[in-house]
C-alpha atoms as a PDB file:
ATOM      1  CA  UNK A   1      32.681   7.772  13.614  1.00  0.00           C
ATOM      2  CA  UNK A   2      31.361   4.488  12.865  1.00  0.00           C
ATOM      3  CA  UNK A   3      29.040   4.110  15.833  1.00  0.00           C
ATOM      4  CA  UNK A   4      27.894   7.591  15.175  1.00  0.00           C
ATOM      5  CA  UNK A   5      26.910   6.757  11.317  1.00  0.00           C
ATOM      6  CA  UNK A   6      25.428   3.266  12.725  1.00  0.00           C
ATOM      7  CA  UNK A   7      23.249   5.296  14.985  1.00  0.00           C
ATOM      8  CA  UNK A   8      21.798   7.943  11.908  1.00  0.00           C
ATOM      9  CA  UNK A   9      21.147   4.662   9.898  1.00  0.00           C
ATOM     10  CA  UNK A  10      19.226   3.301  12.826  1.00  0.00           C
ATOM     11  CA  UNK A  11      17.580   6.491  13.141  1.00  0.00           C
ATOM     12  CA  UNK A  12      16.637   6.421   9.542  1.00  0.00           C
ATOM     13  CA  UNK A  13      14.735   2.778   9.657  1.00  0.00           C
ATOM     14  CA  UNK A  14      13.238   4.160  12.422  1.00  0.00           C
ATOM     15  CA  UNK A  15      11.459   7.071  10.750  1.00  0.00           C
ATOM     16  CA  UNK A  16      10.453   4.964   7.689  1.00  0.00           C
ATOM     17  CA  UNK A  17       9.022   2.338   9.600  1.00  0.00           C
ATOM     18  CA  UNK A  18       7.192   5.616  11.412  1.00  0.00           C
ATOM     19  CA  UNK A  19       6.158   6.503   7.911  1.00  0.00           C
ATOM     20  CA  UNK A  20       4.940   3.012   7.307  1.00  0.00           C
ATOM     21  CA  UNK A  21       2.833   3.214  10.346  1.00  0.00           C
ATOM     22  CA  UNK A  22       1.217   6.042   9.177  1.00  0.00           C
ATOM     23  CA  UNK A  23       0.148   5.155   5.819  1.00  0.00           C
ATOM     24  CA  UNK A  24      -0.843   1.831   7.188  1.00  0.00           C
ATOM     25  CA  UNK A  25      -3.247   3.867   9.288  1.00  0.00           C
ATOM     26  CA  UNK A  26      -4.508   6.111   6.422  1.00  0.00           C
ATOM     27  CA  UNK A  27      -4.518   3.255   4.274  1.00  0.00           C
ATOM     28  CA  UNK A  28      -7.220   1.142   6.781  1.00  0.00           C
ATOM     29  CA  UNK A  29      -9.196   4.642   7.199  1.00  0.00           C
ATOM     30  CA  UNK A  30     -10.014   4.887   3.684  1.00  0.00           C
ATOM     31  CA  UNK A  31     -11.313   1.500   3.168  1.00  0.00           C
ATOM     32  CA  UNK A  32     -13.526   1.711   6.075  1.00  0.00           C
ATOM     33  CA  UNK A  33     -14.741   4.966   4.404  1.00  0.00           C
ATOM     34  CA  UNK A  34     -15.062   2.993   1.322  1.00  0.00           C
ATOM     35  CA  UNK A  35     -16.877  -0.177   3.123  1.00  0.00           C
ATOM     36  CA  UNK A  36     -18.902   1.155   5.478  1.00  0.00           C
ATOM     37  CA  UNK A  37     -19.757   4.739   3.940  1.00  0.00           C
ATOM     38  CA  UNK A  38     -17.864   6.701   6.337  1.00  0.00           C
ATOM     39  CA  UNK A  39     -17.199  10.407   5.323  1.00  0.00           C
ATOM     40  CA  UNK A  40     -14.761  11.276   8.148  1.00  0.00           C
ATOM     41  CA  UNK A  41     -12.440   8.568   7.819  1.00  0.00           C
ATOM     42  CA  UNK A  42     -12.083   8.985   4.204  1.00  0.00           C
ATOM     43  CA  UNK A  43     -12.225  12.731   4.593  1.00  0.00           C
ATOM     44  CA  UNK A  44      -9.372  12.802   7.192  1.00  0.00           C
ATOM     45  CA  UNK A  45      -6.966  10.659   4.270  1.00  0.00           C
ATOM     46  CA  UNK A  46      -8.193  12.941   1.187  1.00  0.00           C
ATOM     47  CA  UNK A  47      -6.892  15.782   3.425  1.00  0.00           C
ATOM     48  CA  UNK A  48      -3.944  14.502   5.079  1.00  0.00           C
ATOM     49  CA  UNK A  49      -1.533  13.653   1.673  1.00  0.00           C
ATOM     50  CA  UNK A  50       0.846  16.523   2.447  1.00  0.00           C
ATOM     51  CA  UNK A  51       1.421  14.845   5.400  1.00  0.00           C
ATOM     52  CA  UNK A  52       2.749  11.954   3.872  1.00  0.00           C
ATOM     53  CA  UNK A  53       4.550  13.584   1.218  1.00  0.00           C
ATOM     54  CA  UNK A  54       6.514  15.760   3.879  1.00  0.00           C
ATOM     55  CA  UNK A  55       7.463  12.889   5.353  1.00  0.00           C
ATOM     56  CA  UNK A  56       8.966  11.093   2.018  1.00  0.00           C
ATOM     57  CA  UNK A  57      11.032  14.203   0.761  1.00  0.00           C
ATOM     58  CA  UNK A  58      12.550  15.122   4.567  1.00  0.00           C
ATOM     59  CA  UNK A  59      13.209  11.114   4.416  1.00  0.00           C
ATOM     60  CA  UNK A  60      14.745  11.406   0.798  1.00  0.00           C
ATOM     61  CA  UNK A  61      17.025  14.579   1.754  1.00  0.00           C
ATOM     62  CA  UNK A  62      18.036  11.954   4.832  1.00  0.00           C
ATOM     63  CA  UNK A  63      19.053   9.101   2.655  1.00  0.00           C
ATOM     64  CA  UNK A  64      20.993  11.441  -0.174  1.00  0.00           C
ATOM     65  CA  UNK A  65      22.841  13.458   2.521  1.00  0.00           C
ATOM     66  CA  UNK A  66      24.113   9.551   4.334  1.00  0.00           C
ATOM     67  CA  UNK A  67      25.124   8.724   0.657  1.00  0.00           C
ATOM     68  CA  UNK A  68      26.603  12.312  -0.278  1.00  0.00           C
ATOM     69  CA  UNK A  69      28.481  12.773   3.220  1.00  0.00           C
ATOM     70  CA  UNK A  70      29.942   9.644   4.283  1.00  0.00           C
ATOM     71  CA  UNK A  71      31.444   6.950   2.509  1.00  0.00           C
ATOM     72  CA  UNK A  72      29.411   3.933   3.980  1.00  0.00           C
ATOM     73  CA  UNK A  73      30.497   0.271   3.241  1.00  0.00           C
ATOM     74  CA  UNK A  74      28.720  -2.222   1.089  1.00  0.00           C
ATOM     75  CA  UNK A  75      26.138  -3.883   2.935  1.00  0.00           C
ATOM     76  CA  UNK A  76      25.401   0.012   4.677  1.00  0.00           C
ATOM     77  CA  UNK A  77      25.211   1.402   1.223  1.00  0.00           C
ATOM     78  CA  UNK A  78      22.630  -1.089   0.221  1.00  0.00           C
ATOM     79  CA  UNK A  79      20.917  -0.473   3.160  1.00  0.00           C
ATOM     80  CA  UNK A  80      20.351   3.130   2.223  1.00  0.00           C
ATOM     81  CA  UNK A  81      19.248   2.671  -1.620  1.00  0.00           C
ATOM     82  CA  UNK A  82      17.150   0.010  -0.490  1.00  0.00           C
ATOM     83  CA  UNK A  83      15.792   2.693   2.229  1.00  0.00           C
ATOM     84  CA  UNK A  84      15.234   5.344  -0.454  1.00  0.00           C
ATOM     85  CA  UNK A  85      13.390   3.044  -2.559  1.00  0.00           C
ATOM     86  CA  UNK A  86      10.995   1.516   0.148  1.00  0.00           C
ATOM     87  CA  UNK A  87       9.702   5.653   0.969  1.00  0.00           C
ATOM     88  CA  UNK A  88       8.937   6.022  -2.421  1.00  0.00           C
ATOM     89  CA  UNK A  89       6.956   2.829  -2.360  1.00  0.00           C
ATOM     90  CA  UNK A  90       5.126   4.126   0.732  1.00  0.00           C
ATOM     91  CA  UNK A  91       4.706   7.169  -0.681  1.00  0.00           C
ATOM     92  CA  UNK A  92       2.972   5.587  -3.660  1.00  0.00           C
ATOM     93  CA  UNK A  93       0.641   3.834  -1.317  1.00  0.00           C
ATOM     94  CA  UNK A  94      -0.066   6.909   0.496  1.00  0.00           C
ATOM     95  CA  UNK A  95      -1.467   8.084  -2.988  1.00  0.00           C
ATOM     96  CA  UNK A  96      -3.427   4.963  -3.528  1.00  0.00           C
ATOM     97  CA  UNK A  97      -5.000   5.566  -0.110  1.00  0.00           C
ATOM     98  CA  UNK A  98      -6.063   8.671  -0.628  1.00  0.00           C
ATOM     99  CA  UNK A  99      -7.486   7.396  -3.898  1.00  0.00           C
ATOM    100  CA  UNK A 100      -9.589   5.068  -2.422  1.00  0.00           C
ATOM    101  CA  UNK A 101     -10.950   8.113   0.383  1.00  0.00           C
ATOM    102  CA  UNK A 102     -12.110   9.557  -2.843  1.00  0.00           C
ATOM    103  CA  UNK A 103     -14.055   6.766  -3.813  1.00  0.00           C
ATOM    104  CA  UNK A 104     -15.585   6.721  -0.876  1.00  0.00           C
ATOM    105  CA  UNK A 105     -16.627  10.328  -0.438  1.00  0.00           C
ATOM    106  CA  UNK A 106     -18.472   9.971  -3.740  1.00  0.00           C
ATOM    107  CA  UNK A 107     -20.503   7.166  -2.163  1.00  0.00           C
ATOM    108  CA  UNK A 108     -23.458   6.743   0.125  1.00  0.00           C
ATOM    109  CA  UNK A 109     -23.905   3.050   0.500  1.00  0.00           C
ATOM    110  CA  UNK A 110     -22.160   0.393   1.960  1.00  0.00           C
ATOM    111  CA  UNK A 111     -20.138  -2.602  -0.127  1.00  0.00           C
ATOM    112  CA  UNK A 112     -21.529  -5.083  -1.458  1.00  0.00           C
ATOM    113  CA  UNK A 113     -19.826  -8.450   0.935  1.00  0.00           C
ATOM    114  CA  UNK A 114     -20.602 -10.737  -1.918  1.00  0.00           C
ATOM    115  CA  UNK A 115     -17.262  -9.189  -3.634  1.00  0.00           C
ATOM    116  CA  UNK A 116     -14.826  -9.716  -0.521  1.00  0.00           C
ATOM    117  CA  UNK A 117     -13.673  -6.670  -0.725  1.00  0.00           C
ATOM    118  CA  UNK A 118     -13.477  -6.776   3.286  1.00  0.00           C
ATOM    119  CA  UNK A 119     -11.523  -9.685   3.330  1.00  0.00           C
ATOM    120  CA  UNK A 120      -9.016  -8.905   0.042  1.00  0.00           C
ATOM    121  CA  UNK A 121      -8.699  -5.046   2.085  1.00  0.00           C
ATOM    122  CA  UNK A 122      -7.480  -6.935   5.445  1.00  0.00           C
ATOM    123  CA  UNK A 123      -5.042  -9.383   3.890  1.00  0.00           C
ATOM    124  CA  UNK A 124      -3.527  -6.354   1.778  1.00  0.00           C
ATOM    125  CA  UNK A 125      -3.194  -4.301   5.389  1.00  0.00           C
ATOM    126  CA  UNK A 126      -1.668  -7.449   6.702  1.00  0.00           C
ATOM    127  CA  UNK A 127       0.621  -7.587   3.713  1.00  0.00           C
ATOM    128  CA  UNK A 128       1.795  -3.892   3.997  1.00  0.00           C
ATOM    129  CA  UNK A 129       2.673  -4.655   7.869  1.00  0.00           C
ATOM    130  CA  UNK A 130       4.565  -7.737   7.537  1.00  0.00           C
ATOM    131  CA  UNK A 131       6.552  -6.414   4.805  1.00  0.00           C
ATOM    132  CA  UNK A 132       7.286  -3.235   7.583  1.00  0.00           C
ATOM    133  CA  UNK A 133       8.133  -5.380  10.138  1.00  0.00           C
ATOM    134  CA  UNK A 134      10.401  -7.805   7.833  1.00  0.00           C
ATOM    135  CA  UNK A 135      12.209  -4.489   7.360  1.00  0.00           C
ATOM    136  CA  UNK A 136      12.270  -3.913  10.681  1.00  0.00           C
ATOM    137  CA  UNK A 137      13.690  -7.472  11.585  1.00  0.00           C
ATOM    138  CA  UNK A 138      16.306  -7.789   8.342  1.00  0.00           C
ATOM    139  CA  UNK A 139      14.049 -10.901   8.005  1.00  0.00           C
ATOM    140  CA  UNK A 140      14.601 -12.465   4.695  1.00  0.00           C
ATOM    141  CA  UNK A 141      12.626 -15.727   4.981  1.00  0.00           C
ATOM    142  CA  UNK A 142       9.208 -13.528   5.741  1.00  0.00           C
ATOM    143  CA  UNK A 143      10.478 -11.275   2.644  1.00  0.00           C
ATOM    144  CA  UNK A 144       9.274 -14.631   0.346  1.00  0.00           C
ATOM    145  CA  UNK A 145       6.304 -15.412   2.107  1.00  0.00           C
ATOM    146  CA  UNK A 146       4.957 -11.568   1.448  1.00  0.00           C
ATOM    147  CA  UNK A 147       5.697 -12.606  -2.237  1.00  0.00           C
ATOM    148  CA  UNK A 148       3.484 -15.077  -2.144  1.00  0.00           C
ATOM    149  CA  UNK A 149       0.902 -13.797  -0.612  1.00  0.00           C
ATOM    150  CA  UNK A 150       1.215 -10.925  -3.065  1.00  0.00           C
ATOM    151  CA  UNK A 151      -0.136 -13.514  -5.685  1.00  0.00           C
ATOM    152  CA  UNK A 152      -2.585 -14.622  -4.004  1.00  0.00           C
ATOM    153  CA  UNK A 153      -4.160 -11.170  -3.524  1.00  0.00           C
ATOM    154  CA  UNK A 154      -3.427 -10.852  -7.185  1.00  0.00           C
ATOM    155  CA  UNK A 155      -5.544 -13.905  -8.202  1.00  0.00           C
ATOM    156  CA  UNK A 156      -8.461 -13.072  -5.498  1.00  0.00           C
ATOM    157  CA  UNK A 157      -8.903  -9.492  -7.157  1.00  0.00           C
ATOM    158  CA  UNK A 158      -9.093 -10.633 -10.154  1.00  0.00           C
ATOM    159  CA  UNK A 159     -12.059 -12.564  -9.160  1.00  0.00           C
ATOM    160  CA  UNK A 160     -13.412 -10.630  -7.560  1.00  0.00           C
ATOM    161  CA  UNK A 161     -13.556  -7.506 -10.414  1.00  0.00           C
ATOM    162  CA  UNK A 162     -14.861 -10.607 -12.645  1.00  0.00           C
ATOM    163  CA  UNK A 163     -17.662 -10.958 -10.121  1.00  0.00           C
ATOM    164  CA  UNK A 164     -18.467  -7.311  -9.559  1.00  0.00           C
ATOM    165  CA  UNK A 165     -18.629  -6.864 -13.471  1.00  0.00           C
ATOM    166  CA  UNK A 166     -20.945  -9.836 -13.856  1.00  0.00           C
ATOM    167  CA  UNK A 167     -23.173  -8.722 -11.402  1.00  0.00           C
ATOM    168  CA  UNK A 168     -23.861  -5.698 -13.219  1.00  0.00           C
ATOM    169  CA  UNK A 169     -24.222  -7.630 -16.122  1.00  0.00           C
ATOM    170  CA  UNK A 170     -26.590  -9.779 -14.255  1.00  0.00           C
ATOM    171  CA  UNK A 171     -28.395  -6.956 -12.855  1.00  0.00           C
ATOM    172  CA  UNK A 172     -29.300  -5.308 -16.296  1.00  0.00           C
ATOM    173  CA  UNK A 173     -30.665  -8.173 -18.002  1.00  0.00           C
ATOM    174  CA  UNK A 174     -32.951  -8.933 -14.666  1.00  0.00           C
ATOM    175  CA  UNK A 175     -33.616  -4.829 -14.144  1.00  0.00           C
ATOM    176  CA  UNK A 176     -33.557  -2.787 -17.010  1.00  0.00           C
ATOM    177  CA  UNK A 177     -34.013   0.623 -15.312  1.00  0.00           C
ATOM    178  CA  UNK A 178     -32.037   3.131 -16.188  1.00  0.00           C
ATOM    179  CA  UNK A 179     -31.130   5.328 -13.328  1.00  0.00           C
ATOM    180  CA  UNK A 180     -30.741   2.272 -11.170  1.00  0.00           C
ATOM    181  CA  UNK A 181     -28.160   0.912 -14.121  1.00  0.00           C
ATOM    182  CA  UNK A 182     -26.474   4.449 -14.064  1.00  0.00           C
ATOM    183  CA  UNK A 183     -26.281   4.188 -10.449  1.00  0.00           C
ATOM    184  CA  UNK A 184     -25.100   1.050  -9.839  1.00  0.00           C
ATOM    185  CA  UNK A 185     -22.371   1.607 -12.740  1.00  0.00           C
ATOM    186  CA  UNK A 186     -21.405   4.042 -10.354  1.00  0.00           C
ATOM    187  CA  UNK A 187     -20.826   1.794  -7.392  1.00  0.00           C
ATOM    188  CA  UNK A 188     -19.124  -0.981  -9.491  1.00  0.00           C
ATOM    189  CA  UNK A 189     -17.176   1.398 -11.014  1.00  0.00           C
ATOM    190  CA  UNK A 190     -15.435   2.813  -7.546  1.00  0.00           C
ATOM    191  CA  UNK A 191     -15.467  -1.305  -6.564  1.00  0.00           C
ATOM    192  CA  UNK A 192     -13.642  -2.192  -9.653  1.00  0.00           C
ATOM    193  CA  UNK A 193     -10.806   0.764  -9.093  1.00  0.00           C
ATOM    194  CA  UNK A 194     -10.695   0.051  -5.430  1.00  0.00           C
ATOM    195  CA  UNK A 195      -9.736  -3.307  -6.425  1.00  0.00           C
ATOM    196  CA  UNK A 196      -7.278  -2.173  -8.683  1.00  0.00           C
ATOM    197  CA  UNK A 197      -5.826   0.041  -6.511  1.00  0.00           C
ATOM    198  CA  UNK A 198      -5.372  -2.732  -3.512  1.00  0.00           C
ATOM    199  CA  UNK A 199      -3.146  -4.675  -6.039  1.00  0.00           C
ATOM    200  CA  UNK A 200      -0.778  -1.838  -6.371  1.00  0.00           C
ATOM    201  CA  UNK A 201      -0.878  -1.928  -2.787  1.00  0.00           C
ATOM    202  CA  UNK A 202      -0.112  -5.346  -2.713  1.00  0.00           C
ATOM    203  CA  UNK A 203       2.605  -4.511  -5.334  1.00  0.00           C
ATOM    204  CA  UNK A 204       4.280  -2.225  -3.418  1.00  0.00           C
ATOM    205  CA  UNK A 205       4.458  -3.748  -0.511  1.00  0.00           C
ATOM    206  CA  UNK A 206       6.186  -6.564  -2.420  1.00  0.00           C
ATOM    207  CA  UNK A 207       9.030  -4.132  -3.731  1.00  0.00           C
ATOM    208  CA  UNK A 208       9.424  -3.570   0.112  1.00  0.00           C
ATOM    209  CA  UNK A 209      10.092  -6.981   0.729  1.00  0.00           C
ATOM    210  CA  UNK A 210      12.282  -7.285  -1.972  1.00  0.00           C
ATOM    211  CA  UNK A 211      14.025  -4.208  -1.175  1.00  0.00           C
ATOM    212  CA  UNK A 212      14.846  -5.736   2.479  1.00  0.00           C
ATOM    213  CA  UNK A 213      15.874  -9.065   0.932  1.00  0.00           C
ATOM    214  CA  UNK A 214      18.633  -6.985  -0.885  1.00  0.00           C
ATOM    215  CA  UNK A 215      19.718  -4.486   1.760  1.00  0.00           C
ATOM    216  CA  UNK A 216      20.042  -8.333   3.832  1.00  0.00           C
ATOM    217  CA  UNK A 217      21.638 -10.543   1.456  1.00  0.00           C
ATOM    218  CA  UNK A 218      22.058  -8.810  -1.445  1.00  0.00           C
ATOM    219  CA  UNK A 219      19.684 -11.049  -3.379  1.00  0.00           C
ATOM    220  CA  UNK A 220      18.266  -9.623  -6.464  1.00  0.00           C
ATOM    221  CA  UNK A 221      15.582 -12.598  -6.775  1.00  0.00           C
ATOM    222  CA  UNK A 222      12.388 -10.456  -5.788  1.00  0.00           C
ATOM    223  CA  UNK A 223      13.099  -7.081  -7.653  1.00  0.00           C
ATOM    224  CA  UNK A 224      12.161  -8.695 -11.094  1.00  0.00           C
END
């Protein structure tokens, strides 16, 4: 009995790190939508949500029915609650992607590099992947490293959004046209929520960490 309930929690970790894959992949399809104008990558996230949220509530019957039908020990029961939590973080990012497809379908022109939004939009990917594969690994050292890398990201979006508003400061006083102001509002404005939007990102794939660290050692540290 135990090796078969060992085997359904295996199972499980594998079909949430299959989730993760997947909004990993939807999540670097809408910001090359948003970066480099492209309608069908952004297009194929806007339209592929139910997707992901199939996935999360088949995962969440999964995790109530190994809480509900067995009586699993300690370190297995935090392995589940921590399990349930990290879907409904991917879940959350899932949304946030397809956010950012929708920025990007209102669009017609590339980013502006001078904001990094390139470079902020890879290190949150990479962020969202190592904290999947210190799931993966029960690897509690890498779960602190993603939390500081989270703050980093933090910091470097905040600069950046303090750039991108400046520049359309800058812009007005030099340019005082009014459909170009209205237009570039427009493109600041879906910069400015992008960046927002890759924090939460960033967020969540914190609370993944943290999740992991507790399932591991039951440390409580990163939660708060």
């Amino acid at each position: 009995m135990r090796d078969n309930y060992q085997s359904q929690l295996d199972l499980l970790q594998g079909d949430i790190l299959e989730m993760g894959a997947a909004v990993s992949t939807r999540l670097e399809a809408a910001l090359e939508g948003l970066m480099y104008a492209d309608d069908e990558a952004a297009r194929m996230v806007a339209n592929s949500d139910d997707e992901i949220n199939d996935l999360y509530l088949e995962l969440e019957s999964r995790c109530v029915d190994l809480l509900l039908l067995q009586q699993p020990v300690a370190c297995d029961l935090r392995f589940v609650v921590a399990s349930f939590k990290i879907i409904t973080d991917l879940e959350r990012i899932g949304d946030l992607a397809v956010n950012i497809a929708e920025y990007a379908l209102g669009s017609d022109v590339e980013r502006d590099p001078e904001v990094s939004l390139d470079q902020i939009s890879a290190s949150v990917v990479e962020l969202l992947q190592a904290s999947l594969e210190a799931y993966e690994t029960d690897d509690s050292a890498r779960c602190y490293e993603i939390a500081a890398m989270d703050d980093s990201i933090t910091d470097r979006c905040r600069r950046a959004s303090e750039q991108t508003a400046w520049g359309l400061i800058e812009h007005e006083a030099s340019e005082p046209d009014g459909f170009a102001a209205e237009r570039l509002l427009s493109e600041v404005s879906r910069v400015l929520l992008a960046l927002r939007d890759l924090e939460r990102v960033s967020s969540h794939a914190v609370n993944i960490a943290a999740r992991t660290l507790y399932s591991e050692e039951n440390d409580p540290e990163l939660l708060y």
